[in-house]
Protein backbone atom coordinates (compact mmCIF):
# COMPACT_ATOMS: atom_id res chain seq x y z
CA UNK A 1 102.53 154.02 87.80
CA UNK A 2 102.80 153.92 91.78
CA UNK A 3 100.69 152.69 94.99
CA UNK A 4 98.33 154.54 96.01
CA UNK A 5 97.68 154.96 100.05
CA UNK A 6 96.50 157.93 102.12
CA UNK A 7 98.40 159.69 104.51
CA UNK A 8 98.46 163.22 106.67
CA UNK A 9 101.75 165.26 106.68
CA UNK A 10 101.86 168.27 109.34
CA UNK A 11 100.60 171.47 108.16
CA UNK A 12 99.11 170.27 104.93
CA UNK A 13 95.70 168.61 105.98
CA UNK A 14 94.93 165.48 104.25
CA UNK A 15 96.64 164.37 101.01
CA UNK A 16 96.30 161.62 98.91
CA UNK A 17 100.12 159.72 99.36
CA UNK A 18 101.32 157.71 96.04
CA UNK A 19 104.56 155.69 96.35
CA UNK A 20 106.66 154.73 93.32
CA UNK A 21 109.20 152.27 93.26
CA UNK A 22 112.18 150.93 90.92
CA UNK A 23 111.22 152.11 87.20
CA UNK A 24 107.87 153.38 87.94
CA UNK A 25 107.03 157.00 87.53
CA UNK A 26 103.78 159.27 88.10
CA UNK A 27 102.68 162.33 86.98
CA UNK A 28 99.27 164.57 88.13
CA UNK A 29 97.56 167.45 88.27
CA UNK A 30 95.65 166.67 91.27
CA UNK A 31 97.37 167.74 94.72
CA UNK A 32 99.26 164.24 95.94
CA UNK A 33 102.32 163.31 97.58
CA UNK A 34 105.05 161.23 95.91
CA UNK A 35 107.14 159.25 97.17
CA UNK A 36 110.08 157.10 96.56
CA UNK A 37 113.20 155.53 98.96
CA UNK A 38 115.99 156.05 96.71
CA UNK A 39 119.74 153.98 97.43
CA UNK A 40 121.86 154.80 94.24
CA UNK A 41 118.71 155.01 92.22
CA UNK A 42 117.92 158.81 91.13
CA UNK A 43 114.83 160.72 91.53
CA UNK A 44 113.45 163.26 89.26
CA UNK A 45 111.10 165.69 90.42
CA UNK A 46 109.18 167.78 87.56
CA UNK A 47 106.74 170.90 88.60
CA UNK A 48 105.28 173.10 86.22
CA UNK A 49 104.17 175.64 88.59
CA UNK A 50 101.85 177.62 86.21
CA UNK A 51 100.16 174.81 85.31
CA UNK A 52 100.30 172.91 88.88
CA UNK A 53 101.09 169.75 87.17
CA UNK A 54 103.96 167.62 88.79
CA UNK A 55 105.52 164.28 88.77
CA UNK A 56 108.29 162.21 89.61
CA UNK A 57 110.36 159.00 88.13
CA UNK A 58 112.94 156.76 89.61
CA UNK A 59 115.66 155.38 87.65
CA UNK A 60 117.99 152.77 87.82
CA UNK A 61 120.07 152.45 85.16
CA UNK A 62 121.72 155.24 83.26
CA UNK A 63 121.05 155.04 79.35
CA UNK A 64 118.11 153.80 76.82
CA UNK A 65 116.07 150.65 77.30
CA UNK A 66 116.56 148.39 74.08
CA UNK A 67 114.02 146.44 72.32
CA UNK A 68 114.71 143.71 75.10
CA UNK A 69 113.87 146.15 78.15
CA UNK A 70 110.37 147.34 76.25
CA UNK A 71 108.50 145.52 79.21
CA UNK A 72 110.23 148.02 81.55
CA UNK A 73 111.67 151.00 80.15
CA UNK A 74 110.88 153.43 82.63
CA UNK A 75 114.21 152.07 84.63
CA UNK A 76 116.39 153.70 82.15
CA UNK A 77 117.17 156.85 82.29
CA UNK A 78 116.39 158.64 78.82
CA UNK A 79 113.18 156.84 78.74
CA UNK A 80 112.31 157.37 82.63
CA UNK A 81 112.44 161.13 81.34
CA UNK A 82 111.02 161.21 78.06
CA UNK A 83 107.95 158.92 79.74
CA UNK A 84 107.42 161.47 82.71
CA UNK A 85 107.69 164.25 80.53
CA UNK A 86 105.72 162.64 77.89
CA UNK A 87 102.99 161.84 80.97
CA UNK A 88 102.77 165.44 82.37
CA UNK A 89 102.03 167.28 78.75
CA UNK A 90 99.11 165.26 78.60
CA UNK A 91 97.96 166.32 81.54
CA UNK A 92 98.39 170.13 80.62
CA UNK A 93 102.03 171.12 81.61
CA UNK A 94 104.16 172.66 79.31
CA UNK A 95 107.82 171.44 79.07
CA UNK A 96 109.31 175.05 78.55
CA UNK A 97 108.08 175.48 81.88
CA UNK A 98 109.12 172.88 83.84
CA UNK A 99 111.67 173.54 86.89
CA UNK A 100 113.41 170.15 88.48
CA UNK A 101 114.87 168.93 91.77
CA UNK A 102 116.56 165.67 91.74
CA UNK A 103 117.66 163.17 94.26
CA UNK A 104 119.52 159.84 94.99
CA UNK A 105 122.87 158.67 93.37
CA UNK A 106 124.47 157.16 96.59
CA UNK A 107 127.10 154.95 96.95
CA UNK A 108 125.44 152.06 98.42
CA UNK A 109 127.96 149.35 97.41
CA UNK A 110 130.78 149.34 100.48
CA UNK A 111 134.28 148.80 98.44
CA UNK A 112 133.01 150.81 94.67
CA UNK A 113 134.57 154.00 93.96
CA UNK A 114 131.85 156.86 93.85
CA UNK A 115 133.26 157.72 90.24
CA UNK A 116 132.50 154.38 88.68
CA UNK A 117 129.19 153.86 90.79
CA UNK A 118 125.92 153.30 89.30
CA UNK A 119 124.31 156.25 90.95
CA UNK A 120 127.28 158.76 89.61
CA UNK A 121 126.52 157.73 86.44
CA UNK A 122 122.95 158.16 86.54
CA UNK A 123 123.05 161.43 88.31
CA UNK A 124 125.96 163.16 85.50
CA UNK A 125 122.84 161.07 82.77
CA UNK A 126 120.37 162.91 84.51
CA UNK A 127 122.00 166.59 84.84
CA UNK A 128 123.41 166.28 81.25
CA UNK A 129 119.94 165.46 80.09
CA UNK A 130 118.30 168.24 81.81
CA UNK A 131 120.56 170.57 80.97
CA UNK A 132 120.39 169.93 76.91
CA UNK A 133 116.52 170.24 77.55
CA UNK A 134 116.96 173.38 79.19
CA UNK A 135 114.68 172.48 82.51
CA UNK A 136 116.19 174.44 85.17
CA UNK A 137 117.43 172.65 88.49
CA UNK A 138 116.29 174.56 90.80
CA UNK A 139 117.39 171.68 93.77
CA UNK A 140 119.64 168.74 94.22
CA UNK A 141 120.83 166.41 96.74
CA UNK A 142 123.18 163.87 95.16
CA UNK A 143 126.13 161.16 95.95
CA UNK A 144 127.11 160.72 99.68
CA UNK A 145 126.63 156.85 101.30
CA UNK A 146 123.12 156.81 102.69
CA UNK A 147 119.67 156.30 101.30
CA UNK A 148 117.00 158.87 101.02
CA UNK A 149 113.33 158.52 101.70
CA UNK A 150 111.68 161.83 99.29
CA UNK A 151 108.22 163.58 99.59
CA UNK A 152 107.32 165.13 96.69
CA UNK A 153 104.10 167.74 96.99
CA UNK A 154 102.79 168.23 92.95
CA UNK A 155 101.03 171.37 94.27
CA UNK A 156 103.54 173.00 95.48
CA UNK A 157 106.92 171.67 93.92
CA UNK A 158 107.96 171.41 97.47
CA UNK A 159 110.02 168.43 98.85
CA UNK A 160 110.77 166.88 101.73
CA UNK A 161 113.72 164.54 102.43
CA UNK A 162 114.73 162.04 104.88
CA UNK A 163 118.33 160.45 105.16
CA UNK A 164 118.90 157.27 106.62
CA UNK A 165 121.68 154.78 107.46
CA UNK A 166 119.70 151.49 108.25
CA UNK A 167 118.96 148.24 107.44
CA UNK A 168 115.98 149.23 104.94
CA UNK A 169 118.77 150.65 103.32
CA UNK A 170 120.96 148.02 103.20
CA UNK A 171 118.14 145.87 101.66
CA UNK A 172 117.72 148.50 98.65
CA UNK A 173 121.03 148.29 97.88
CA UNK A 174 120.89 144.51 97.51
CA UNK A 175 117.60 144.83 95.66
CA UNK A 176 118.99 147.23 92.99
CA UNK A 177 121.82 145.53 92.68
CA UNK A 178 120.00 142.15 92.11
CA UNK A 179 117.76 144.34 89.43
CA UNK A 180 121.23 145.53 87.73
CA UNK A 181 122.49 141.98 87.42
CA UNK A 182 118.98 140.57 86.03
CA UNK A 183 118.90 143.53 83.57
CA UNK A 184 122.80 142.96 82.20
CA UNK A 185 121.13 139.03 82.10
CA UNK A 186 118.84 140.18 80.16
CA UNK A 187 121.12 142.13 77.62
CA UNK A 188 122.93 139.50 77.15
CA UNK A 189 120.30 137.31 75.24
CA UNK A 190 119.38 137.25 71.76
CA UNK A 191 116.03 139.52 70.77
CA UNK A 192 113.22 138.15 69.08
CA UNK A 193 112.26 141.73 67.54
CA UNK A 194 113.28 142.08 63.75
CA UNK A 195 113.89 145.33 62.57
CA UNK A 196 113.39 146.60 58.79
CA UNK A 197 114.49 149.50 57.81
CA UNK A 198 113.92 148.74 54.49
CA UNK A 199 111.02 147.55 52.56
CA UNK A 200 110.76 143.89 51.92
């Protein structure tokens, strides 16, 4: 998933740009550039460097989508994995040799301690995950108060980060948190899906 644009970064010619926003993810084999602008969202960046496959997700909430998220799973943070993961085998990488970096978690919210923030809890999610799936971390820039703008080269694993303190970011912190509240709306009601786990 993502929006595709073109765009020319020094020293690295021509390369196609794709940006990815709240529960999207994208995966390729093809030399691109992903990108994201991450508030207290989380970023993960997968490279199989033997295979030159990479790809990236961003999350919002930590935890599994239920049967009333199935329209938008990718936002969680097991499935945002397992989806990304999922998406880069099929295109030839192997997950015993996947490396990560990962990005995001701020505190975006003026008043919330960083402990009980959103983006601390997706960030520990997101470690704790990688680390029972034993894919390295080979980089990480997490927590502090400002946003992050990331570049993400799938031919290289390479990644390029920009901090920022401005009123873009101020407007992705009301976004996400509009997101959050629509989402715990959503929990909240009643599921059509029936489940049998028996025969009938």
């Amino acid at each position: 998933m993502g929006r595709d644009h073109q765009m020319i970064l020094p020293g690295n010619g021509q390369l196609k740009k794709v940006d990815i926003h709240i529960g999207e993810y994208f995966a390729s084999r093809e030399p691109v550039v992903i990108t994201t602008f991450l508030g207290s969202c989380v970023a993960v960046c997968l490279f199989d460097r033997k295979n030159k496959v990479g790809g990236m997700n961003h999350i919002l909430v930590p935890g599994k989508a239920s049967f009333q998220e199935f329209n938008a799973p990718a936002r969680f943070s097991i499935n945002a994995m397992e989806l990304l993961i999922n998406a880069m085998m099929k295109l030839g990488g192997e997950k015993q040799k996947l490396n990560a970096k990962v990005f995001g978690g701020a505190n975006v919210i003026p008043g919330l301690p960083h402990v009980n923030s959103v983006g601390s809890k997706i960030s520990e999610f997101v470690l704790e995950f990688l680390a029972h799936e034993h894919i390295p971390v080979m980089g990480q820039d997490l927590g502090g108060h400002k946003s992050r703008k990331v570049f993400f080269h799938t031919d290289t694993g390479n990644v390029y980060l920009r901090r920022s303190h401005s009123m873009k970011s101020s407007h992705l912190a009301v976004l996400e948190q509009k997101k959050l509240i629509r989402i715990s709306k959503q929990l909240e009601k009643k599921t059509d899906v029936v489940i049998f786990d028996q025969p009938v």
